[in-house]
Protein backbone atom coordinates (compact mmCIF):
# COMPACT_ATOMS: atom_id res chain seq x y z
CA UNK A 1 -7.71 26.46 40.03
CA UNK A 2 -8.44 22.97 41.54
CA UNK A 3 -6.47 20.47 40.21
CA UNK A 4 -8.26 17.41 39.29
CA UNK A 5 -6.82 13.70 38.67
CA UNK A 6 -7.66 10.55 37.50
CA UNK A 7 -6.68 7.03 37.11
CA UNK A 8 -7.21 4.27 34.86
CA UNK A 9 -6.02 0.93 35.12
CA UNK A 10 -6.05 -1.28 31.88
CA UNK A 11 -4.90 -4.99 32.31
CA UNK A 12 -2.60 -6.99 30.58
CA UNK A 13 -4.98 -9.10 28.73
CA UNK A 14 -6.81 -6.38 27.08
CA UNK A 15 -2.89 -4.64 26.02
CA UNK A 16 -2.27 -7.61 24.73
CA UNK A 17 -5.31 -8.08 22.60
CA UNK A 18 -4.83 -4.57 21.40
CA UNK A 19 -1.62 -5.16 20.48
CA UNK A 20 -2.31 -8.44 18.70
CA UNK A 21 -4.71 -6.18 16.96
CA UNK A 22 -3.14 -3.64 15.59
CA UNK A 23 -0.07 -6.15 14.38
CA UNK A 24 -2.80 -8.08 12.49
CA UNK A 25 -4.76 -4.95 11.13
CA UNK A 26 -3.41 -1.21 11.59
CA UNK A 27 -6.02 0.22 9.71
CA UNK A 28 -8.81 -1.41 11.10
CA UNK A 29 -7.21 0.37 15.12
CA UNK A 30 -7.15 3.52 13.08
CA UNK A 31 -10.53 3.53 11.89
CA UNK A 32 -11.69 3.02 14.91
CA UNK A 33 -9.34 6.05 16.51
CA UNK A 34 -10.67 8.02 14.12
CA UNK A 35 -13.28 7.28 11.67
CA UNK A 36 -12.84 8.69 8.58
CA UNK A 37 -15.69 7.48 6.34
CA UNK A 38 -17.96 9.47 4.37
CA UNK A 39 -20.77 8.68 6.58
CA UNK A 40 -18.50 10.51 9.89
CA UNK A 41 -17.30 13.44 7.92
CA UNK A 42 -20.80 14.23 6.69
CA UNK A 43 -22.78 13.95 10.50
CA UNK A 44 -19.79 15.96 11.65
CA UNK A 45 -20.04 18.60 9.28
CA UNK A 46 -23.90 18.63 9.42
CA UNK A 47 -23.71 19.43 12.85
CA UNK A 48 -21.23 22.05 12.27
CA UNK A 49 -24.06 23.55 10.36
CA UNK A 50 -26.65 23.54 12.13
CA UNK A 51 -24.72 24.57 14.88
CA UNK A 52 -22.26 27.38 13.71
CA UNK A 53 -21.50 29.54 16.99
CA UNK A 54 -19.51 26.62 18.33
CA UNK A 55 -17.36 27.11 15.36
CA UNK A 56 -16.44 30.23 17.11
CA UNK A 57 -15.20 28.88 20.41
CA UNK A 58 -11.70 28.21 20.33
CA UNK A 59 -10.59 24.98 21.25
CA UNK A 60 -8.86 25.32 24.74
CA UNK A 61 -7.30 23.24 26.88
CA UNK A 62 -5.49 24.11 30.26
CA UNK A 63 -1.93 23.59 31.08
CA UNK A 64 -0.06 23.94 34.09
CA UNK A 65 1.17 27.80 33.36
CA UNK A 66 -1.28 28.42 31.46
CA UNK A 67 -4.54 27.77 29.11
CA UNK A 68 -3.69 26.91 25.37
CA UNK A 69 -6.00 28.09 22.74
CA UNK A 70 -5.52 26.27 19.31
CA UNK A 71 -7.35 28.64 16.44
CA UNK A 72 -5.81 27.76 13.36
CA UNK A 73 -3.71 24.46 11.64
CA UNK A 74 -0.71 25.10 10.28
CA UNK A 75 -0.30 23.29 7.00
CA UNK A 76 2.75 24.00 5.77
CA UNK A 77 4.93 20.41 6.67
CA UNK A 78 1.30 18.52 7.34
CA UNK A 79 0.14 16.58 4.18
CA UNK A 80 -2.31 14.36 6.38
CA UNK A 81 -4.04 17.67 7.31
CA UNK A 82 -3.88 18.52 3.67
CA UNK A 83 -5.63 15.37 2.64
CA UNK A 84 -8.39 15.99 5.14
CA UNK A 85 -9.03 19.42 3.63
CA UNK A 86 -9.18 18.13 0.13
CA UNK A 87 -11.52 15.67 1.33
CA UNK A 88 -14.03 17.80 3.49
CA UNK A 89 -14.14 20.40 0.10
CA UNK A 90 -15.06 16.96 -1.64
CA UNK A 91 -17.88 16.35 0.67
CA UNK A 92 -19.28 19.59 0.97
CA UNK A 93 -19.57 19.90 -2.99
CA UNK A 94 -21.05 16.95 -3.07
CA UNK A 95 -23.54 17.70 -0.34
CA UNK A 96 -24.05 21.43 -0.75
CA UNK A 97 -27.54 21.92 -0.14
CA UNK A 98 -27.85 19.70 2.82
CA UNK A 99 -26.03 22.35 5.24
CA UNK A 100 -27.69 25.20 6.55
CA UNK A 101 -24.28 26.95 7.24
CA UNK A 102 -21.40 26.35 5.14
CA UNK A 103 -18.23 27.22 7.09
CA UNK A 104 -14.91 27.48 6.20
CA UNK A 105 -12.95 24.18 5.67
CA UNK A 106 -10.39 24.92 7.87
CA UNK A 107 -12.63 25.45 10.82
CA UNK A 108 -14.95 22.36 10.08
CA UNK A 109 -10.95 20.76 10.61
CA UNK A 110 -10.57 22.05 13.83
CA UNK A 111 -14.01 20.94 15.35
């Protein structure tokens, strides 16, 4: 393996402005981390459909030993995962015949 690097250099102004940010609105820094609308969920998942055999790659990502392969989420002390679960089912019932495939919850999750 080749090992590959890569730098980044942010400046001071723009920390500060995303710090000044994120003291004036948290939610609005998380939202943009990670949207979580209706809207997001529902192009996400639709693509999930129409695309199902990505479902079954694992997620993998390489580490200095070794690659890590993540195929499951572990729910048993995560109640933000929980949420998201409980909100994809919500979705899905509510757009049912809009997906070609309907996958398991759990899997839309981890894509």
């Amino acid at each position: 393996m080749t090992e590959k690097t890569f730098e980044i250099a942010i400046s001071n102004k723009e920390i500060s402005n995303f710090r000044k940010l994120f003291i004036k609105d948290p939610r609005a820094v998380a939202n943009q981390l990670l949207p979580v609308d209706e809207y997001s969920i529902f192009r996400q998942l639709d693509s999930n459909s129409e695309h199902p055999m990505l479902s079954l790659i694992p997620r993998t990502w390489i580490e200095k030993t070794f690659p890590q392969t993540k195929k499951s989420i572990e729910l048993k002390h995560h109640k933000v995962e929980k949420f998201f679960i409980e909100y994809i089912d919500k979705i899905k019932s509510k757009y049912c015949g809009l997906f070609l495939n309907n996958m398991e919850t759990k899997s839309d999750l981890l894509n």
